[in-house]
C-alpha atoms as a PDB file:
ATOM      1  CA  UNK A   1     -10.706  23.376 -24.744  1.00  0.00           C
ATOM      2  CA  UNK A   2     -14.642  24.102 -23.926  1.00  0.00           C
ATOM      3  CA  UNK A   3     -15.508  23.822 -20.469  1.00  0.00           C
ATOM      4  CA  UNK A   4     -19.421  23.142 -19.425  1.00  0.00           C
ATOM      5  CA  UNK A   5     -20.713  25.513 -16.335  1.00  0.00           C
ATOM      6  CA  UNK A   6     -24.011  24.250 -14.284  1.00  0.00           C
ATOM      7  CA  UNK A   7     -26.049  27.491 -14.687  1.00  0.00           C
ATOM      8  CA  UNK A   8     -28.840  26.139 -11.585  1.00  0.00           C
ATOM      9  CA  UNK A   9     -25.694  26.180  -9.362  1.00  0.00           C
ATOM     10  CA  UNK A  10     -24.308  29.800 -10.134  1.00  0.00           C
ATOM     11  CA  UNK A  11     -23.110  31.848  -7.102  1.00  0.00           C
ATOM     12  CA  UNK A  12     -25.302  34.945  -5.833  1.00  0.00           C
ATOM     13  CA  UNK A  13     -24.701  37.713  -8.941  1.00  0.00           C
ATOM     14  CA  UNK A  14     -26.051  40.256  -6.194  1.00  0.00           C
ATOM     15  CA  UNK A  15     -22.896  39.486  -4.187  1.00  0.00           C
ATOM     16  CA  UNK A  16     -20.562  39.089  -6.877  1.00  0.00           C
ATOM     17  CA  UNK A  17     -21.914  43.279  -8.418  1.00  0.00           C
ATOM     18  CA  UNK A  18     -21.278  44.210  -4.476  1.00  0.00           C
ATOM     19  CA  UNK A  19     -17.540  44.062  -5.002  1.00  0.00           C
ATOM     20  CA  UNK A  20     -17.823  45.760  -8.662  1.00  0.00           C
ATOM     21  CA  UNK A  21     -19.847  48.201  -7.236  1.00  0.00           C
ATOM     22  CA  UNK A  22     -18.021  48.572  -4.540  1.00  0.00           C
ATOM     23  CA  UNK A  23     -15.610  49.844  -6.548  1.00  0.00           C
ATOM     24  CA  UNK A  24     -17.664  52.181  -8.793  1.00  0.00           C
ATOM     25  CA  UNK A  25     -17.863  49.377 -11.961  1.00  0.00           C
ATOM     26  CA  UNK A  26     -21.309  49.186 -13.197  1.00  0.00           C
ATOM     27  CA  UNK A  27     -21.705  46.447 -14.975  1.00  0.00           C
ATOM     28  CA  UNK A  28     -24.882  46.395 -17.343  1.00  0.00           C
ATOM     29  CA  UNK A  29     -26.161  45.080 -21.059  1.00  0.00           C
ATOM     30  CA  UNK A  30     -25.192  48.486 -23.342  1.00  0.00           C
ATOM     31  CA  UNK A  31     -27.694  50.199 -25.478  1.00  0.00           C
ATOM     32  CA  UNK A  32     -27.606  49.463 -29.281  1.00  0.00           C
ATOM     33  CA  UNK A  33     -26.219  53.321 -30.225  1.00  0.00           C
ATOM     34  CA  UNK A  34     -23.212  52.086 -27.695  1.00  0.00           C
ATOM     35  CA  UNK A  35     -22.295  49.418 -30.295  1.00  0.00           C
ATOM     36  CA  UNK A  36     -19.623  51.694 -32.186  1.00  0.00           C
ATOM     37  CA  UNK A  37     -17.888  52.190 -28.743  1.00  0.00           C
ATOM     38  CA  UNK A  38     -18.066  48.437 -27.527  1.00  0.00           C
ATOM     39  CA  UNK A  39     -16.874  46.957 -30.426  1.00  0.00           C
ATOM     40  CA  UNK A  40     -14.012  49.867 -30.798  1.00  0.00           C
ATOM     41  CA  UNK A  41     -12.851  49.108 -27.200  1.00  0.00           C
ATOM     42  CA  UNK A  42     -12.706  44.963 -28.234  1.00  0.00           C
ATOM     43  CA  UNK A  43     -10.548  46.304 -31.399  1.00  0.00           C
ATOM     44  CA  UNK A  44      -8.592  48.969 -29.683  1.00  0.00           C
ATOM     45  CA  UNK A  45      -7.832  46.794 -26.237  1.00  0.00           C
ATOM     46  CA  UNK A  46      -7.862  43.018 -27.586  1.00  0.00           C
ATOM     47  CA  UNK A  47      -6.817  43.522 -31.176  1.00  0.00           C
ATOM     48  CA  UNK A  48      -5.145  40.822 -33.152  1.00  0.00           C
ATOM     49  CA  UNK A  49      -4.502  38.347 -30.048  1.00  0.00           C
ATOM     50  CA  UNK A  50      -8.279  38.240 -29.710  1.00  0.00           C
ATOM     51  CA  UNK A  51      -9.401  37.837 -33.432  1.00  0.00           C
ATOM     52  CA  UNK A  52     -13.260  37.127 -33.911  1.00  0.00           C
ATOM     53  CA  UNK A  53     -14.004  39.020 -30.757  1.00  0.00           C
ATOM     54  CA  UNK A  54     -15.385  41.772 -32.670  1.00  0.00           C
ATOM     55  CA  UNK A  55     -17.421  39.821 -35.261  1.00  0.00           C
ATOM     56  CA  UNK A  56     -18.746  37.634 -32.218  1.00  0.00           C
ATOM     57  CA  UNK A  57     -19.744  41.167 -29.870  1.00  0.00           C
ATOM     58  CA  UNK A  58     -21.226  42.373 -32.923  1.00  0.00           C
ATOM     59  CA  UNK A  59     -23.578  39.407 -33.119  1.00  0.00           C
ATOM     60  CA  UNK A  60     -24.242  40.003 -29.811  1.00  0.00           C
ATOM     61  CA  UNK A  61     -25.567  43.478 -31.100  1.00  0.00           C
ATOM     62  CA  UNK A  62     -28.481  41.641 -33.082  1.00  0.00           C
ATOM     63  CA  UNK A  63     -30.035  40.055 -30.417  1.00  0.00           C
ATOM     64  CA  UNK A  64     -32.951  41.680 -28.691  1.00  0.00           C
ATOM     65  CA  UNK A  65     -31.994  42.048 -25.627  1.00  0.00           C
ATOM     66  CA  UNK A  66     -28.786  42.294 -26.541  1.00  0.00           C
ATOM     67  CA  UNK A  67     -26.484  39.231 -25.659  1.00  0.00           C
ATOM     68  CA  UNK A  68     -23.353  41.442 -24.412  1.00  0.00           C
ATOM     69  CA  UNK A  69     -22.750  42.670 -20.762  1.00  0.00           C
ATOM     70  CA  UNK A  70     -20.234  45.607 -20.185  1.00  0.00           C
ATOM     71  CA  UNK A  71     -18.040  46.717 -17.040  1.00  0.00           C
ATOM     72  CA  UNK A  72     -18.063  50.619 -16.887  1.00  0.00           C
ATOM     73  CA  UNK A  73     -15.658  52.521 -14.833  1.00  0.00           C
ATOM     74  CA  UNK A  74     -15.522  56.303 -14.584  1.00  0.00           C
ATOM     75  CA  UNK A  75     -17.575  56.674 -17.795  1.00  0.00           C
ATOM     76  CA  UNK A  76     -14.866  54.064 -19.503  1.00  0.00           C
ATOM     77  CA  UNK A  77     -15.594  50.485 -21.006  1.00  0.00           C
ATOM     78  CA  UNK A  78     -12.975  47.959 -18.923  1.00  0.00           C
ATOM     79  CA  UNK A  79     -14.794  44.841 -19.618  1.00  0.00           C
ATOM     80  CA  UNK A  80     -17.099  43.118 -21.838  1.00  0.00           C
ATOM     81  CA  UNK A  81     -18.913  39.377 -22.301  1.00  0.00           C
ATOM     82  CA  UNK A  82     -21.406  38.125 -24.753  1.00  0.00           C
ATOM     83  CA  UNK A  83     -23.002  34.872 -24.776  1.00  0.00           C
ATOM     84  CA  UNK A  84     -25.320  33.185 -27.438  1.00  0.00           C
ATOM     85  CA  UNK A  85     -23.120  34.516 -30.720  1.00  0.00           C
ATOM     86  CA  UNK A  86     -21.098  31.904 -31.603  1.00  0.00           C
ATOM     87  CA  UNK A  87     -23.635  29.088 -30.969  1.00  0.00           C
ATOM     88  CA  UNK A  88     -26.659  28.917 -28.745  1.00  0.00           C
ATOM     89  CA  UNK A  89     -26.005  27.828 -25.093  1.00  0.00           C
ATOM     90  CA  UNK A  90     -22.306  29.495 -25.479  1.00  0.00           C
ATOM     91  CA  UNK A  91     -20.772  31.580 -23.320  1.00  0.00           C
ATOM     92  CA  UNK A  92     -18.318  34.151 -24.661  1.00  0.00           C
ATOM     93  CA  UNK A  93     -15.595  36.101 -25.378  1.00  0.00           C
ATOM     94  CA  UNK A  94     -15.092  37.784 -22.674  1.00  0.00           C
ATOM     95  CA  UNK A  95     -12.285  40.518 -21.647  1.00  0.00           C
ATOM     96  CA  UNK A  96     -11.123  42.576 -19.450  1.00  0.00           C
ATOM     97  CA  UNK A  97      -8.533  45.784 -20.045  1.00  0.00           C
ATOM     98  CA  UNK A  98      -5.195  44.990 -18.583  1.00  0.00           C
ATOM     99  CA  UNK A  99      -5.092  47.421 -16.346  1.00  0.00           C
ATOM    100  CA  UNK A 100      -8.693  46.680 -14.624  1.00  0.00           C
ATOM    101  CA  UNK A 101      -7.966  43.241 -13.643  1.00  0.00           C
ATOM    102  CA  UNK A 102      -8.226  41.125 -10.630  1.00  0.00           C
ATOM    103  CA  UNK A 103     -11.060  43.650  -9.135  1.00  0.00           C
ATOM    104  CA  UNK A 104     -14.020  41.378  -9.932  1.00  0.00           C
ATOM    105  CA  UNK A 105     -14.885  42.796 -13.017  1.00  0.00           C
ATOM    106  CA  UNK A 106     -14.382  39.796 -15.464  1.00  0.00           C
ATOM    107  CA  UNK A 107     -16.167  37.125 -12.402  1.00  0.00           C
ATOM    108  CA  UNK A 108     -19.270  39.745 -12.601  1.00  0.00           C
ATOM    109  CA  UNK A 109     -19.829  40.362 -16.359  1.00  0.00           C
ATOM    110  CA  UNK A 110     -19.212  36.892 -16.621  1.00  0.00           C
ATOM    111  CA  UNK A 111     -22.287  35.514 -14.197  1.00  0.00           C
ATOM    112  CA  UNK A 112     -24.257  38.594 -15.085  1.00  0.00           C
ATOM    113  CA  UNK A 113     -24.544  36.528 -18.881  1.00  0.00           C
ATOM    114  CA  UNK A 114     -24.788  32.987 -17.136  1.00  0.00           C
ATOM    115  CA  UNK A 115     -27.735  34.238 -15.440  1.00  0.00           C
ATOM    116  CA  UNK A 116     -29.043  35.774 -18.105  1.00  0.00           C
ATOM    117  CA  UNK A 117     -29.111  32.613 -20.306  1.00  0.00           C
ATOM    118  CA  UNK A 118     -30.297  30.518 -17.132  1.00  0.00           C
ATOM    119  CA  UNK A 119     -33.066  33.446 -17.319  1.00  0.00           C
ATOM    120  CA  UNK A 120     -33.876  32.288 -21.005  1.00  0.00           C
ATOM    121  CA  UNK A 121     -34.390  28.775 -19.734  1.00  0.00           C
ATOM    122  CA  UNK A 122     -30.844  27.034 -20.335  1.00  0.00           C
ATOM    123  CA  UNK A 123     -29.846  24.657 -17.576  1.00  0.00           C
ATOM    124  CA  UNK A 124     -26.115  24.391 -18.715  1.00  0.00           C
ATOM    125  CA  UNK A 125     -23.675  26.962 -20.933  1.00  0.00           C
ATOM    126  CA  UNK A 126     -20.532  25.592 -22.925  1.00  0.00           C
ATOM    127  CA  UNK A 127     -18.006  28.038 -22.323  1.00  0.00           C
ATOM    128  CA  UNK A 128     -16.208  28.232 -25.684  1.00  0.00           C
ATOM    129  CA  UNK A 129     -12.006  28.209 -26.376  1.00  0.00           C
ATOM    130  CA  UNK A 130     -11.011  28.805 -22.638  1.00  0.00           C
ATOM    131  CA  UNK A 131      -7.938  30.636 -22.184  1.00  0.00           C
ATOM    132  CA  UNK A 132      -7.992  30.380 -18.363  1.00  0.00           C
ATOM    133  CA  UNK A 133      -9.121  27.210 -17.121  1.00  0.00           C
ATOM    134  CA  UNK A 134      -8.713  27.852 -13.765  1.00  0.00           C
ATOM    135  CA  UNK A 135     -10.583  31.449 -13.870  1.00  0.00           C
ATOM    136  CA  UNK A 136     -13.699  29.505 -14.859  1.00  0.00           C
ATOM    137  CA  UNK A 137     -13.444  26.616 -12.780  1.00  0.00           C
ATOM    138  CA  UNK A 138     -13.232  29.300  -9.510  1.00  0.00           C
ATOM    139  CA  UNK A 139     -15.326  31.914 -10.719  1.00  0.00           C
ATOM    140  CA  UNK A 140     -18.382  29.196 -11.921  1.00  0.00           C
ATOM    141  CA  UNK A 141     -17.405  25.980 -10.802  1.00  0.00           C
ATOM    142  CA  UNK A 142     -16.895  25.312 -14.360  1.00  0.00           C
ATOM    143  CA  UNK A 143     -15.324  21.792 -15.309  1.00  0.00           C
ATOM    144  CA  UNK A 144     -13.327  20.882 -18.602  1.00  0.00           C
ATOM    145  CA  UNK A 145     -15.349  18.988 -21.432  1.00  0.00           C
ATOM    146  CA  UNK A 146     -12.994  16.108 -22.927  1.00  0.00           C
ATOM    147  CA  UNK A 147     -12.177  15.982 -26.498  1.00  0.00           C
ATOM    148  CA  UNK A 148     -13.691  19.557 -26.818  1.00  0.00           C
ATOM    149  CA  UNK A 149     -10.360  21.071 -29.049  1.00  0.00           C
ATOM    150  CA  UNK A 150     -10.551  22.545 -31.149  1.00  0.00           C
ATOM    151  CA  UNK A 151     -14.448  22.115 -30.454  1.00  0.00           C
ATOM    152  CA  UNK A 152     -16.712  23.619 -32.852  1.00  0.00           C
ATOM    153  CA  UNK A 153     -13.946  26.005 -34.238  1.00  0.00           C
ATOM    154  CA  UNK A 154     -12.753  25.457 -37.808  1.00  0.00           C
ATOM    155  CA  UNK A 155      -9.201  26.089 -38.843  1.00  0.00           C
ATOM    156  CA  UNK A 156      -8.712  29.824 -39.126  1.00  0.00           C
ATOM    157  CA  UNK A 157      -9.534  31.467 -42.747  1.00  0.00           C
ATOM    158  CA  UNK A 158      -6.704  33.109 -44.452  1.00  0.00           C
END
């Protein structure tokens, strides 16, 4: 399922980096010679359950600025979203290391990308292959799009 996010109604992104900061997560678009290490923490901490993540990051990589916001905590990648690589006006992957979740982390790289894209003029994102519905729907507001599975996915390649 795809799920459509109003990106002129987002909540305050200073507000939501408060908590992450808070915290001491910096959350921030990495620099191009940090692609190795992004895309190696997607492979090492996602693997197999996420496949494509690391071909759709490493889109993100081509993109000037790049189209990829990280969570950083104690000099360590915990989080990562990219918007724009699949399809323009899409939102994702996103993830978050197991052990860094529920402290904000995946709500602030998440509207840290919305904004950016309502930044580069789009009024609306499609938020691509949801795996938690109801994340999206409190983090963003975000509502379900009917008929959207498998959306714009074709079957898997073997």
């Amino acid at each position: 399922m795809d799920m459509l996010v109003k990106l002129y109604d987002l909540p305050d992104d200073a507000a939501v980096l408060a908590v992450t900061e808070a915290a001491g997560i910096v959350v921030r678009r990495p620099m191009a010679y940090e692609k190795p290490k992004v895309l190696g923490f997607v492979d090492k901490t996602f693997g197999q359950a996420a496949r494509g993540w690391r071909s759709e990051c490493d889109v993100a990589f081509a993109h000037l600025p790049i189209s990829c916001y990280i969570g950083i905590a104690q000099n360590k990648i915990i989080a990562f979203a990219c918007y724009n690589v699949t399809a323009k006006g899409m939102f994702g992957p996103v993830g978050v290391a197991e052990e860094s979740r529920a402290q904000g982390i995946g709500k602030a790289v998440l509207v840290r990308c919305l904004a950016a894209m309502r930044a580069d003029g789009y009024a609306y994102a499609v938020i691509g292959h949801v795996g938690s519905a109801a994340f999206f729907e409190r983090s963003v507001g975000a509502i379900a799009i009917p008929g959207s599975t498998p959306g714009i996915y074709p079957p898997n390649i073997t």
